[in-house]
C-alpha atoms as a PDB file:
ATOM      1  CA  UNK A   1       0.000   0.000   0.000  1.00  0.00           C
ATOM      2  CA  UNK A   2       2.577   2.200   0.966  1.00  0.00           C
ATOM      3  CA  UNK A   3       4.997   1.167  -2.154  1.00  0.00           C
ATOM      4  CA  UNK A   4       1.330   2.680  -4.160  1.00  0.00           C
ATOM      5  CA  UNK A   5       1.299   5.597  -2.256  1.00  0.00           C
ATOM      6  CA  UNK A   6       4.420   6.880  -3.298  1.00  0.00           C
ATOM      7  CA  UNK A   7       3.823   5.484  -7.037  1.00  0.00           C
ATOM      8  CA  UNK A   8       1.268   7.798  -6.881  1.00  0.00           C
ATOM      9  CA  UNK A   9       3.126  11.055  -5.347  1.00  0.00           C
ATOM     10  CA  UNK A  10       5.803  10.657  -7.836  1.00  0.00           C
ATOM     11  CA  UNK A  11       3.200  10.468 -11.136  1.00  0.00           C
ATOM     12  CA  UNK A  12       1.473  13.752  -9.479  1.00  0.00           C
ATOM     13  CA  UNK A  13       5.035  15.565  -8.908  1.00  0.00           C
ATOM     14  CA  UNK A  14       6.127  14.337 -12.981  1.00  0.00           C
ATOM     15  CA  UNK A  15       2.240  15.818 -14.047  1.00  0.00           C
ATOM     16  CA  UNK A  16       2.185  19.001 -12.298  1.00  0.00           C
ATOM     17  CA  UNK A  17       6.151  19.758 -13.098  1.00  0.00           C
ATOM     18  CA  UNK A  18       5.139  18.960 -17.048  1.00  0.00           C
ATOM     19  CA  UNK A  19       1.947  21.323 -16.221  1.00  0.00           C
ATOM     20  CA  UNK A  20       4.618  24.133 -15.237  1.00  0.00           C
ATOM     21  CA  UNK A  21       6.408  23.885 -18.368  1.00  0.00           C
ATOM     22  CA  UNK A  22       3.704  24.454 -20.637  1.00  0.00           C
ATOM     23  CA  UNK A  23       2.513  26.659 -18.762  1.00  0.00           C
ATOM     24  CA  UNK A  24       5.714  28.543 -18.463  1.00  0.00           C
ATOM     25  CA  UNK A  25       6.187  28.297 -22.559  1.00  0.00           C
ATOM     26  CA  UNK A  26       2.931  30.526 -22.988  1.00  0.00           C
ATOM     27  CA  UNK A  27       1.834  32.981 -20.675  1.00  0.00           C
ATOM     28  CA  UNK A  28       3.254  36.367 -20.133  1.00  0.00           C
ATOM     29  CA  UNK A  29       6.054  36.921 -17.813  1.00  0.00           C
ATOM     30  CA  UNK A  30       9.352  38.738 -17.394  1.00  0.00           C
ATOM     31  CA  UNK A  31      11.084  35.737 -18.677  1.00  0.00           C
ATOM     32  CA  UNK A  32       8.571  33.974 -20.946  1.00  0.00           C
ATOM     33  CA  UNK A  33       6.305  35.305 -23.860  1.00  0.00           C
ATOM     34  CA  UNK A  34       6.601  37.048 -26.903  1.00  0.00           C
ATOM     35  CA  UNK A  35       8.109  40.857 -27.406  1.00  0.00           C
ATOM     36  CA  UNK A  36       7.783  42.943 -30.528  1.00  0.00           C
ATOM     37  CA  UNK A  37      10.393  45.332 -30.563  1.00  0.00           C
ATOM     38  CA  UNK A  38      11.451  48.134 -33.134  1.00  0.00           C
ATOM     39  CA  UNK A  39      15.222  49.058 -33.160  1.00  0.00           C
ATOM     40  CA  UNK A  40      16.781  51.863 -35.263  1.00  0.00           C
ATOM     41  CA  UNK A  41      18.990  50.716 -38.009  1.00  0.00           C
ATOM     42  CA  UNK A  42      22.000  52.052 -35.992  1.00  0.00           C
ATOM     43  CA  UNK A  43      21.990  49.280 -33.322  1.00  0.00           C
ATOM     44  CA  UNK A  44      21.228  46.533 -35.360  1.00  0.00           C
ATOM     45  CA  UNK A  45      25.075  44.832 -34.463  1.00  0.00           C
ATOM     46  CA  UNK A  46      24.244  45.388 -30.741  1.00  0.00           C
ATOM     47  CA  UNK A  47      20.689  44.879 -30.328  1.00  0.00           C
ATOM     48  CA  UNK A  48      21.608  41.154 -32.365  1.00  0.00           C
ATOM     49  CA  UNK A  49      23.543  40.650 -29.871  1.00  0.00           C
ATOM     50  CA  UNK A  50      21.597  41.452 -26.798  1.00  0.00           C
ATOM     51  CA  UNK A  51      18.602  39.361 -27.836  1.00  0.00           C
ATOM     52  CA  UNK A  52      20.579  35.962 -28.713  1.00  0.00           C
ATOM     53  CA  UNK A  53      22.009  36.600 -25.300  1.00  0.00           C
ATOM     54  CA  UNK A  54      18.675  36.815 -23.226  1.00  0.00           C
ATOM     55  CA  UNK A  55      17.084  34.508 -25.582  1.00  0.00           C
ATOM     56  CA  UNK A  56      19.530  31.630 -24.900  1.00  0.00           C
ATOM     57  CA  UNK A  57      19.483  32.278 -21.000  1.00  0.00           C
ATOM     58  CA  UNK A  58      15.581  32.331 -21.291  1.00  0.00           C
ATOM     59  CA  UNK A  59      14.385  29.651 -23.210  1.00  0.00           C
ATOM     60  CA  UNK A  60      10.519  30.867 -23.196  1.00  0.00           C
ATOM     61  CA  UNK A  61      11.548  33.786 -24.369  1.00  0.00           C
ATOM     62  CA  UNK A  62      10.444  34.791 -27.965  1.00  0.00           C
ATOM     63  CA  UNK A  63      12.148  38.640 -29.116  1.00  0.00           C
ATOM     64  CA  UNK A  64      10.858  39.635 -32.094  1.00  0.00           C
ATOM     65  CA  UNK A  65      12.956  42.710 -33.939  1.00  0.00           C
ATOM     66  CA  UNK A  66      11.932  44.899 -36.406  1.00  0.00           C
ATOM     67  CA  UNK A  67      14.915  47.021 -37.517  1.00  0.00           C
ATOM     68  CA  UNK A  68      14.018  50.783 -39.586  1.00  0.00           C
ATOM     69  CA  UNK A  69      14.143  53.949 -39.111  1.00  0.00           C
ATOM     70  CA  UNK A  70      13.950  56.080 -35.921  1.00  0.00           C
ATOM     71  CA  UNK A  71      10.774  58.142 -36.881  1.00  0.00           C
ATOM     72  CA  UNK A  72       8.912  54.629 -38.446  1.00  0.00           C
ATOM     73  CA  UNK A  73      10.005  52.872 -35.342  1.00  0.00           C
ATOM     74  CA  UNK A  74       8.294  55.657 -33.362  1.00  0.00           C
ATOM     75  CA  UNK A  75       5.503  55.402 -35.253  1.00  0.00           C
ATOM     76  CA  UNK A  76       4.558  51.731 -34.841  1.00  0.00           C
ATOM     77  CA  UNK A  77       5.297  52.192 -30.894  1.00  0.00           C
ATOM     78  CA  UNK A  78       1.997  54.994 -31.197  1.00  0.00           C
ATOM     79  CA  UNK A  79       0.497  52.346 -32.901  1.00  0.00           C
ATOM     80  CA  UNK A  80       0.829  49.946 -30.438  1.00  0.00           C
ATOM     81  CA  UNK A  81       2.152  47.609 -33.462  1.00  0.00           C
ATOM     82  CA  UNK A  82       5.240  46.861 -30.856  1.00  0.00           C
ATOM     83  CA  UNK A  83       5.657  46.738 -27.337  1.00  0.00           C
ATOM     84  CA  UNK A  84       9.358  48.107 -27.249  1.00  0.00           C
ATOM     85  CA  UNK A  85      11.770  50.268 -28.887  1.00  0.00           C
ATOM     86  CA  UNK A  86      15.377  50.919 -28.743  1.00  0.00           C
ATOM     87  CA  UNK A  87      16.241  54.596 -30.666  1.00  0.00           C
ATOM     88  CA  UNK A  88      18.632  57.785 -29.954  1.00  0.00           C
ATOM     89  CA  UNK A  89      16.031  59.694 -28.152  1.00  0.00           C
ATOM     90  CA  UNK A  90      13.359  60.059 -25.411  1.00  0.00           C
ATOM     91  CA  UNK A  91       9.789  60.407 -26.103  1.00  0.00           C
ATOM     92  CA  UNK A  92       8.739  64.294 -26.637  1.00  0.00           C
ATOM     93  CA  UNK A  93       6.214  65.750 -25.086  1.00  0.00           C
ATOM     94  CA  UNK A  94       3.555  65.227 -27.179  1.00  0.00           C
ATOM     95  CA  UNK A  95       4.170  61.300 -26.944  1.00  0.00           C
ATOM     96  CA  UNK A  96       3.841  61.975 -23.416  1.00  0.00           C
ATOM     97  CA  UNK A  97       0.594  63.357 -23.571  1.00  0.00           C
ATOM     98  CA  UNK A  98      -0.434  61.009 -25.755  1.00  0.00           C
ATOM     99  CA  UNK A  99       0.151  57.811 -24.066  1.00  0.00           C
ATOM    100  CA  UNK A 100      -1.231  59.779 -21.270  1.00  0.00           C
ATOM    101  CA  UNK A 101      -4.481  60.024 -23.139  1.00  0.00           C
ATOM    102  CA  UNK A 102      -4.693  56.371 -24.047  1.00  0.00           C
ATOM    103  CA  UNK A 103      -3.670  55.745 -20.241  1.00  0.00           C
ATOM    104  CA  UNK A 104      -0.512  53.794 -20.851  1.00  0.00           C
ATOM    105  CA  UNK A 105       2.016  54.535 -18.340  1.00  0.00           C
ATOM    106  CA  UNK A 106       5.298  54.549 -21.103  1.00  0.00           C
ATOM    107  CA  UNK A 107       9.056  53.718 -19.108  1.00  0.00           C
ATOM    108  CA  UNK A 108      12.020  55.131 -21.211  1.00  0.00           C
ATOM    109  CA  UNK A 109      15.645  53.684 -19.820  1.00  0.00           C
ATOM    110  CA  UNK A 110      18.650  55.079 -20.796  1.00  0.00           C
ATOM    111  CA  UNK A 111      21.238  51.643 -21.832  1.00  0.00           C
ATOM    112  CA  UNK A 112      24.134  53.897 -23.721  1.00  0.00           C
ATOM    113  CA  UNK A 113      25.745  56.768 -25.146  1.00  0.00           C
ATOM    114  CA  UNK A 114      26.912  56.431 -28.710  1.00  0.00           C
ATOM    115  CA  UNK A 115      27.512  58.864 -31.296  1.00  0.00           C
ATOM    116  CA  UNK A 116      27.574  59.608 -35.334  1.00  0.00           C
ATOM    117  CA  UNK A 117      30.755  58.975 -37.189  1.00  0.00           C
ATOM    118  CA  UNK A 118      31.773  60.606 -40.409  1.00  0.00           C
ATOM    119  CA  UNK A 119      33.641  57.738 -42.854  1.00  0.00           C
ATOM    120  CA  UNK A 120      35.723  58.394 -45.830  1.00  0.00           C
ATOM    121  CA  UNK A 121      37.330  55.939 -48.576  1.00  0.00           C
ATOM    122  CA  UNK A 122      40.910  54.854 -47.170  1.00  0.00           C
ATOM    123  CA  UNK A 123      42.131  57.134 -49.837  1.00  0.00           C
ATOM    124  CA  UNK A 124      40.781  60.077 -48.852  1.00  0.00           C
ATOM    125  CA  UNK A 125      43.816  62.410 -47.555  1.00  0.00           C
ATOM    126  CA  UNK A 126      41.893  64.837 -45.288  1.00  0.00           C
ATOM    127  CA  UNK A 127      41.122  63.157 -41.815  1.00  0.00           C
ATOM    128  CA  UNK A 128      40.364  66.233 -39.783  1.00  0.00           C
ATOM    129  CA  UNK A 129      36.913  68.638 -40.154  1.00  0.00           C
ATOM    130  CA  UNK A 130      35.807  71.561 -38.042  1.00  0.00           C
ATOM    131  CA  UNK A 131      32.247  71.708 -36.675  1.00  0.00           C
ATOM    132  CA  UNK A 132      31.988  74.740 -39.116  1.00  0.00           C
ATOM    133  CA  UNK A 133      33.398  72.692 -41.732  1.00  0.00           C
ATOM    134  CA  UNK A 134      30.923  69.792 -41.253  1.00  0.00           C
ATOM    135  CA  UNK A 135      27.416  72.859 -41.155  1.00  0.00           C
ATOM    136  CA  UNK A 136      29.050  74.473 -44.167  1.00  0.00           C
ATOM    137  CA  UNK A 137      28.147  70.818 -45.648  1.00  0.00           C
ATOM    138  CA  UNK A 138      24.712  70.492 -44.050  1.00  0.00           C
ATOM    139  CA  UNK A 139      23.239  74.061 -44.375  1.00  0.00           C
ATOM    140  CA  UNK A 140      24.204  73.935 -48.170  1.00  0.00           C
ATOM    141  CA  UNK A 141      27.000  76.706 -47.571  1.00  0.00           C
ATOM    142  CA  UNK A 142      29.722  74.739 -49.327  1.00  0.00           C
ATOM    143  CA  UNK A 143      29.191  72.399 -52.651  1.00  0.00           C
ATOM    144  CA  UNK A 144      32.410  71.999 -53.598  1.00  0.00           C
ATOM    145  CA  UNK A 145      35.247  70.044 -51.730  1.00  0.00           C
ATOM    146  CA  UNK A 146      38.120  72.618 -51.972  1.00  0.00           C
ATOM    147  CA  UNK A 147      35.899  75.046 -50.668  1.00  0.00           C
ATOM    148  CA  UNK A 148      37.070  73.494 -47.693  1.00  0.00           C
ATOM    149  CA  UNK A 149      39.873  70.991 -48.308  1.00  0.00           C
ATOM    150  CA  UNK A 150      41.873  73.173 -51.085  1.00  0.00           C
ATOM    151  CA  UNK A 151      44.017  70.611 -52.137  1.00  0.00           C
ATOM    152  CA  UNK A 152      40.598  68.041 -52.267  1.00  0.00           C
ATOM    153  CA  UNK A 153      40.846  66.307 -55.861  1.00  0.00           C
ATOM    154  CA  UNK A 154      37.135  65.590 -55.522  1.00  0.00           C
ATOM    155  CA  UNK A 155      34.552  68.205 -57.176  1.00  0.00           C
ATOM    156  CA  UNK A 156      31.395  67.878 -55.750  1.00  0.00           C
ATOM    157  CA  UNK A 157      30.321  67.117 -51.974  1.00  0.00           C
ATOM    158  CA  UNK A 158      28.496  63.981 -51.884  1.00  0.00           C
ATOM    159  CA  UNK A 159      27.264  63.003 -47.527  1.00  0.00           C
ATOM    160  CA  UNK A 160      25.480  59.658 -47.728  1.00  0.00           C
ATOM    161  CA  UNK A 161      23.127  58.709 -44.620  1.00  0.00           C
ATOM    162  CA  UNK A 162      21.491  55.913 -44.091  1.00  0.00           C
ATOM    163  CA  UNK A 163      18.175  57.243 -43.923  1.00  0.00           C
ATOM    164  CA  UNK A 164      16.489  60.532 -43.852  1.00  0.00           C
ATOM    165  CA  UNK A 165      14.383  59.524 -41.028  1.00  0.00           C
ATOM    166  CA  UNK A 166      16.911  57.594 -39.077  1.00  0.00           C
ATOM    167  CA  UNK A 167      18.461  58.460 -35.774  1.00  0.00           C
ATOM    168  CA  UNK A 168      21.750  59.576 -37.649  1.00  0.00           C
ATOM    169  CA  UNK A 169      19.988  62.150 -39.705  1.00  0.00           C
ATOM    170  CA  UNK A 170      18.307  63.604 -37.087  1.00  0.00           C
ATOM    171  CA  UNK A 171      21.316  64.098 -34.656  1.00  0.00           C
ATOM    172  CA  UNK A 172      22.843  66.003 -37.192  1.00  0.00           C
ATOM    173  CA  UNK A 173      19.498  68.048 -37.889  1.00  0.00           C
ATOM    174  CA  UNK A 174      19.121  69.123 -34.188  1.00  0.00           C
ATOM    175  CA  UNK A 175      22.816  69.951 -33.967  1.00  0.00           C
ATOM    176  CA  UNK A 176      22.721  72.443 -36.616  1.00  0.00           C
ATOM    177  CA  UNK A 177      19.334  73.778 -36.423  1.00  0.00           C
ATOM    178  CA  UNK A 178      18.369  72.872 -40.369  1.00  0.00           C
ATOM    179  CA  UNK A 179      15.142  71.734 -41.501  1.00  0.00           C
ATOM    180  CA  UNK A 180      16.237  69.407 -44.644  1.00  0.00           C
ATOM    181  CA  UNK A 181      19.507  68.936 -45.940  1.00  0.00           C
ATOM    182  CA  UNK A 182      20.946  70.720 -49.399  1.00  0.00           C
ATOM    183  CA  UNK A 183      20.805  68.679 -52.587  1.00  0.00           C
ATOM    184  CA  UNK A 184      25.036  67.703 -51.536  1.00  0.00           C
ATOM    185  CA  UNK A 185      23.450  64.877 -49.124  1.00  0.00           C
ATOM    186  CA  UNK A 186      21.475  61.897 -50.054  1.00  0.00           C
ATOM    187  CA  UNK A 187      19.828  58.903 -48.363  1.00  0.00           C
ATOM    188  CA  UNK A 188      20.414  54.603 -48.951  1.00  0.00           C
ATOM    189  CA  UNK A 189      18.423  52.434 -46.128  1.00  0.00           C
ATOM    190  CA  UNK A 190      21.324  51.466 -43.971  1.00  0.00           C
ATOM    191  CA  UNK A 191      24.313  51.852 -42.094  1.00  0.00           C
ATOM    192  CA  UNK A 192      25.951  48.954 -43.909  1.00  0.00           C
ATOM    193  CA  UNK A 193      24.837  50.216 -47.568  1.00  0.00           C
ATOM    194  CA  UNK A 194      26.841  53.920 -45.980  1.00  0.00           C
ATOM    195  CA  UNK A 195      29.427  51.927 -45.623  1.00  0.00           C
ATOM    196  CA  UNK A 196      29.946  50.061 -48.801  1.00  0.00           C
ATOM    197  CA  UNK A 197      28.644  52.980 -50.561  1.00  0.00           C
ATOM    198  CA  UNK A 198      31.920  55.150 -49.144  1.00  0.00           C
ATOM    199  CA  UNK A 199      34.024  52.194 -49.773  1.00  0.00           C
ATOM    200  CA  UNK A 200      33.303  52.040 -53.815  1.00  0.00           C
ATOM    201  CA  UNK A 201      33.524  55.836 -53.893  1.00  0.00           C
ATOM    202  CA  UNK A 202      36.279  58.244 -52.675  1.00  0.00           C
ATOM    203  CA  UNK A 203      34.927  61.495 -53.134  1.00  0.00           C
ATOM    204  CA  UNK A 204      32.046  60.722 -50.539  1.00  0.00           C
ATOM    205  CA  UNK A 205      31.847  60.999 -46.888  1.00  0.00           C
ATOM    206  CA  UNK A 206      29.340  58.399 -45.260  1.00  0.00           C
ATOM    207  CA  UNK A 207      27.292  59.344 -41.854  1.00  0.00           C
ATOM    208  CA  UNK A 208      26.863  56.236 -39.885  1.00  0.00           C
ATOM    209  CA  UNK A 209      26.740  55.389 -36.005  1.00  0.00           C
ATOM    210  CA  UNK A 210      29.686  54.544 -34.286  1.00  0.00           C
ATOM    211  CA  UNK A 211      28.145  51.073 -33.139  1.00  0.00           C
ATOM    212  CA  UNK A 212      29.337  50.081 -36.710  1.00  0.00           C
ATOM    213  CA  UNK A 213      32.737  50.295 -36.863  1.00  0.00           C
ATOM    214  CA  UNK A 214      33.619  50.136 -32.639  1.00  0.00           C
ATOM    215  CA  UNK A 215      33.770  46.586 -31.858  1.00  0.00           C
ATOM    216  CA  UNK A 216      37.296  45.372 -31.790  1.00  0.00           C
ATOM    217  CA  UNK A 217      36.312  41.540 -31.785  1.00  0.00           C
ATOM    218  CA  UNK A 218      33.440  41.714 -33.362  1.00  0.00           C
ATOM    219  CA  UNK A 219      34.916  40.080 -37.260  1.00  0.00           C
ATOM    220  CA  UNK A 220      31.717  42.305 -38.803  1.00  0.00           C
ATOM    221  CA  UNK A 221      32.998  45.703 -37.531  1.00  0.00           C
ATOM    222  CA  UNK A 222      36.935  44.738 -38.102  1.00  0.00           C
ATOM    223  CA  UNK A 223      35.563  43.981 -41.846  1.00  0.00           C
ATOM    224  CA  UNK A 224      33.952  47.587 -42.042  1.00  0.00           C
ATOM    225  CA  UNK A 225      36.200  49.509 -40.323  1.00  0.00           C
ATOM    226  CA  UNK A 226      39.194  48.393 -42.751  1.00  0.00           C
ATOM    227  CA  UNK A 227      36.719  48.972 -45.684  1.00  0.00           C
ATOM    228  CA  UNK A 228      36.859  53.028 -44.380  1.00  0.00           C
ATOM    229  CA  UNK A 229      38.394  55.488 -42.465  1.00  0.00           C
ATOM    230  CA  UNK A 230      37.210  57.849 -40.016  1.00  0.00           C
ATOM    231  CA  UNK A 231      37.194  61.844 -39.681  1.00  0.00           C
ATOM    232  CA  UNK A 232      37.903  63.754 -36.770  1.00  0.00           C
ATOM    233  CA  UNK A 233      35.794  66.765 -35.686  1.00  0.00           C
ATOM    234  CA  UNK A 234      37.013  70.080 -33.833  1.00  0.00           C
ATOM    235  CA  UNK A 235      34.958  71.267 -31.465  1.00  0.00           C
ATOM    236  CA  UNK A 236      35.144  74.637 -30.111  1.00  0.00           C
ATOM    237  CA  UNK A 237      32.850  74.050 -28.061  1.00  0.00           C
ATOM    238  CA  UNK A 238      35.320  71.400 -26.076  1.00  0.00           C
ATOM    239  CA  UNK A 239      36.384  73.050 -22.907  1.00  0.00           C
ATOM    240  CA  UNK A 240      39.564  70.809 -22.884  1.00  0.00           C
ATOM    241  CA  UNK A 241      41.886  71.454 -25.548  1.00  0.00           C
ATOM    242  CA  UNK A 242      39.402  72.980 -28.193  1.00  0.00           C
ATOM    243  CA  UNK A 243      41.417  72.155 -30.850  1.00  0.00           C
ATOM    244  CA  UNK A 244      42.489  68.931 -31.106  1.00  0.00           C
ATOM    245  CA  UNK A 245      40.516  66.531 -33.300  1.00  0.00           C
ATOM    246  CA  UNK A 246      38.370  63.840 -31.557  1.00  0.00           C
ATOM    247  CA  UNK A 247      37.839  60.886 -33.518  1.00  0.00           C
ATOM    248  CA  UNK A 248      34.446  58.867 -32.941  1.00  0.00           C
ATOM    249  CA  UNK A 249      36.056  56.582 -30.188  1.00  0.00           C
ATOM    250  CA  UNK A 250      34.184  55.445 -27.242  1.00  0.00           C
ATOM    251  CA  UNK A 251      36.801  56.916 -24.894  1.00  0.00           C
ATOM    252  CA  UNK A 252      35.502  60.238 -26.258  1.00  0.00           C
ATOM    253  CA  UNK A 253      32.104  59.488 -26.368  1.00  0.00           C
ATOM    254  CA  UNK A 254      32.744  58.827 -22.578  1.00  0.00           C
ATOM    255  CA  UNK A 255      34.553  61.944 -21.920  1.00  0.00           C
ATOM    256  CA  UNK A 256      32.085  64.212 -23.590  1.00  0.00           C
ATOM    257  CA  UNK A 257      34.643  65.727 -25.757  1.00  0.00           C
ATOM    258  CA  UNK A 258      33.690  63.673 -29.133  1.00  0.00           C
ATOM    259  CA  UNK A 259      30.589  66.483 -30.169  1.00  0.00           C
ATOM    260  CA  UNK A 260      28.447  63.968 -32.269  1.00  0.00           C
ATOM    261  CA  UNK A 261      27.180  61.841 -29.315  1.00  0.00           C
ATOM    262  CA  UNK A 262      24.011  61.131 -28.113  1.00  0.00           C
ATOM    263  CA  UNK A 263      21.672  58.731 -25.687  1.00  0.00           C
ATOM    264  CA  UNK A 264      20.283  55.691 -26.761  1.00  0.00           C
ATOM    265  CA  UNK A 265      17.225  54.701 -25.088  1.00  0.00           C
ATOM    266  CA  UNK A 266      15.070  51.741 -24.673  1.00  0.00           C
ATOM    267  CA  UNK A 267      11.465  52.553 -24.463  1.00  0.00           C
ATOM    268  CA  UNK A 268       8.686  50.136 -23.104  1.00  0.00           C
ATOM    269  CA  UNK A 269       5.300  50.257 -23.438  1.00  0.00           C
ATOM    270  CA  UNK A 270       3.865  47.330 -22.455  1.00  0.00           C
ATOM    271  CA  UNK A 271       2.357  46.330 -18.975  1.00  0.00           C
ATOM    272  CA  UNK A 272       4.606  45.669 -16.275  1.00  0.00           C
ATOM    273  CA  UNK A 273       6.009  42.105 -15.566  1.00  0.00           C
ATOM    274  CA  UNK A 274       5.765  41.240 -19.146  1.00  0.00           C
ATOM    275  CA  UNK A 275       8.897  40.273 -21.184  1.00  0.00           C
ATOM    276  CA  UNK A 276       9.324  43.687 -22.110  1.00  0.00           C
ATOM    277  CA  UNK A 277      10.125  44.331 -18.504  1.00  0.00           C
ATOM    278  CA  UNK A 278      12.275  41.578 -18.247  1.00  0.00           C
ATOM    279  CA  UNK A 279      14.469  42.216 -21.327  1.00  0.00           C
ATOM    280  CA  UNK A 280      14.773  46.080 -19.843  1.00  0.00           C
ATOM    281  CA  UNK A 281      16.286  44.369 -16.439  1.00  0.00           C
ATOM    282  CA  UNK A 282      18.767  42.391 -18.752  1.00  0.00           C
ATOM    283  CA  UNK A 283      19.929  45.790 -21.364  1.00  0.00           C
ATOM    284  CA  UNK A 284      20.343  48.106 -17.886  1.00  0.00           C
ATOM    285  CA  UNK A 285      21.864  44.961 -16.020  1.00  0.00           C
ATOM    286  CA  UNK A 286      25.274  43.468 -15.750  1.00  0.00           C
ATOM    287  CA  UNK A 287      25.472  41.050 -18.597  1.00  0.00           C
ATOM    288  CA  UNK A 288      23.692  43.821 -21.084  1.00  0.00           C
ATOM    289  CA  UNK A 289      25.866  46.323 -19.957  1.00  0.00           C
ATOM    290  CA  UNK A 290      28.932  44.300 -20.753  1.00  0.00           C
ATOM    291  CA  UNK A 291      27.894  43.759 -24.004  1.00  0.00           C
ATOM    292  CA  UNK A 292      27.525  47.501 -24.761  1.00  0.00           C
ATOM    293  CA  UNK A 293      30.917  48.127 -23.352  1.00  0.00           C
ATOM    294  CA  UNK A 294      32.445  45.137 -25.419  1.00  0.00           C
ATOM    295  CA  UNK A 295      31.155  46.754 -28.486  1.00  0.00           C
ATOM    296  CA  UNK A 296      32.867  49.986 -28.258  1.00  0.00           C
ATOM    297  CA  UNK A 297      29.745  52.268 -27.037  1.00  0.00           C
ATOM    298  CA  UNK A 298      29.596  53.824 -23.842  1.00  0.00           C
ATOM    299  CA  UNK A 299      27.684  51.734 -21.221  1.00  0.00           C
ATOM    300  CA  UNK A 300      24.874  53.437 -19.571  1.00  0.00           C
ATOM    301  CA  UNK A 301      26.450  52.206 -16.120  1.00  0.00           C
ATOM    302  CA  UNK A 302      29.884  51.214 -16.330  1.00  0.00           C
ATOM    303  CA  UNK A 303      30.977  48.085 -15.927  1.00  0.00           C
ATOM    304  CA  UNK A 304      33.271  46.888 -12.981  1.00  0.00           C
ATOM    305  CA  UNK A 305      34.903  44.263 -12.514  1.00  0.00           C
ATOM    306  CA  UNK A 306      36.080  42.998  -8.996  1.00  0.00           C
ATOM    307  CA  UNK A 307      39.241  41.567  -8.688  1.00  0.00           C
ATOM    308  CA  UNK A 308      40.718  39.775  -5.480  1.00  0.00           C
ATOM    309  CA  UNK A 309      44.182  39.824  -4.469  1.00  0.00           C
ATOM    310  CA  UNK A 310      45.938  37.224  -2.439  1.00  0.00           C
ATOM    311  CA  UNK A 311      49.508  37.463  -1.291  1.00  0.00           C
END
């Protein structure tokens, strides 16, 4: 009787642990569920990265990315088409007030500080542009390269973004105050077609993030980053040695002194306790953290390591 009683406790402890897991694959948790999230072009390297990370440490765990533009990606988060976004700014006022309306209670997190890089062809000879330089460019001042690199054997300015409505374009529209850029600068659809673009022609410079090109592991960036060259910005603005040329490097993006940087943000808008919470713990969190460090941007909270000594 006794040898049938525990027959029996063991069959209910296998049934309800097999209940758990099915249970566990479906509903909605912090570390179970599905997430629709948008993510700006400009993070697509890191954001890759991030995801395989959580998803292989959470098994239930189903991230789905869309990767476009800031402004679309803002868009669909209005929409309520995702639950999640991860983009170079906070929400505005207006978004506020909207989600405010619709009685969603929105949670922005800041994750990193990054920054737009200017690229050239490995030929190029001039590494080194002013601030002035670079809004001559944007405000339509300047057309022609020798109006500001005299010796330039290149005629016509050619800047390539990746998108007019991605985070890169508008960083450089709120820095210098424009409302649409002269007929010199032109548009593709990603950081990657910036980069190839520069790559198979020397007389353009290329705007893409930094994220690109910053990884020193990472085989992708090492590829990119030998396919171009970066340009160096003074700033004088910088209230440490105004003019020497920062180069988009995360130790200047850390110092402040690099003046193309900006905030990257993860933005949730889904209830609480939900996978989109729990993938926010893991990108503010130690191991997310980490992985923005590794890859050359500046970590929201920087990472430290402990070390013990023994004699």
């Amino acid at each position: 009787m006794k040898r049938t009683a525990n027959s029996l406790l063991m069959a209910l402890i296998f049934f309800l642990a097999a209940c758990n897991v099915a249970q566990d694959k479906n509903k909605d948790s912090i570390t179970s569920g599905v997430l629709k999230i948008g993510i700006d072009d400009s993070y697509v390297l890191m954001m890759d990265s991030q995801i395989y990370t959580y998803s292989q440490l959470n098994k239930y765990a189903t991230i789905t990315p869309r990767y476009a533009p800031e402004a679309d990606i803002m868009r669909d988060l209005m929409n309520d088409s995702i639950q999640a976004a991860v983009v170079g700014r906070e929400l505005t006022a207006d978004e506020l007030a909207y989600f405010k309306i619709i009685q969603r209670m929105p949670e922005s997190i800041l994750i990193a500080k990054d920054g737009v890089a200017l690229i050239a062809h490995p030929e190029w000879a001039d590494t080194v542009m002013t601030m002035d330089q670079l809004g001559g460019i944007l405000t339509g001042r300047d057309s022609i390269w020798s109006q500001i690199f005299p010796s330039n054997k290149y005629r016509k300015i050619q800047m390539v973004f990746d998108n007019n409505k991605s985070c890169n374009a508008r960083t450089l529209i709120e820095k210098f105050g424009i409302d649409k850029f002269p007929e010199t600068c032109f548009a593709l659809r990603s950081n990657e077609e910036v980069i190839n673009y520069v790559n198979a022609n020397p007389g353009a410079i290329g705007v893409i993030s930094i994220s690109w090109i910053t990884d020193q592991d990472d085989p992708t960036c090492r590829k990119y980053r030998n396919m171009v060259k970066t340009i160096g910005l003074i700033d004088p603005a910088n209230s440490v040695k105004p003019q020497m040329p920062r180069k988009p490097a995360q130790a200047y993006v850390f110092d402040g002194s690099y003046p193309l940087r900006r905030d990257v943000w993860y933005i949730r808008t889904g209830l609480r306790g939900t996978l989109g919470t729990g993938f926010a713990n893991h990108l503010s969190n130690e191991k997310g953290q980490l992985i923005i460090h590794k890859m050359g941007m500046v970590a929201a909270k920087t990472p430290i390591r402990t070390i013990k000594i023994t004699e």
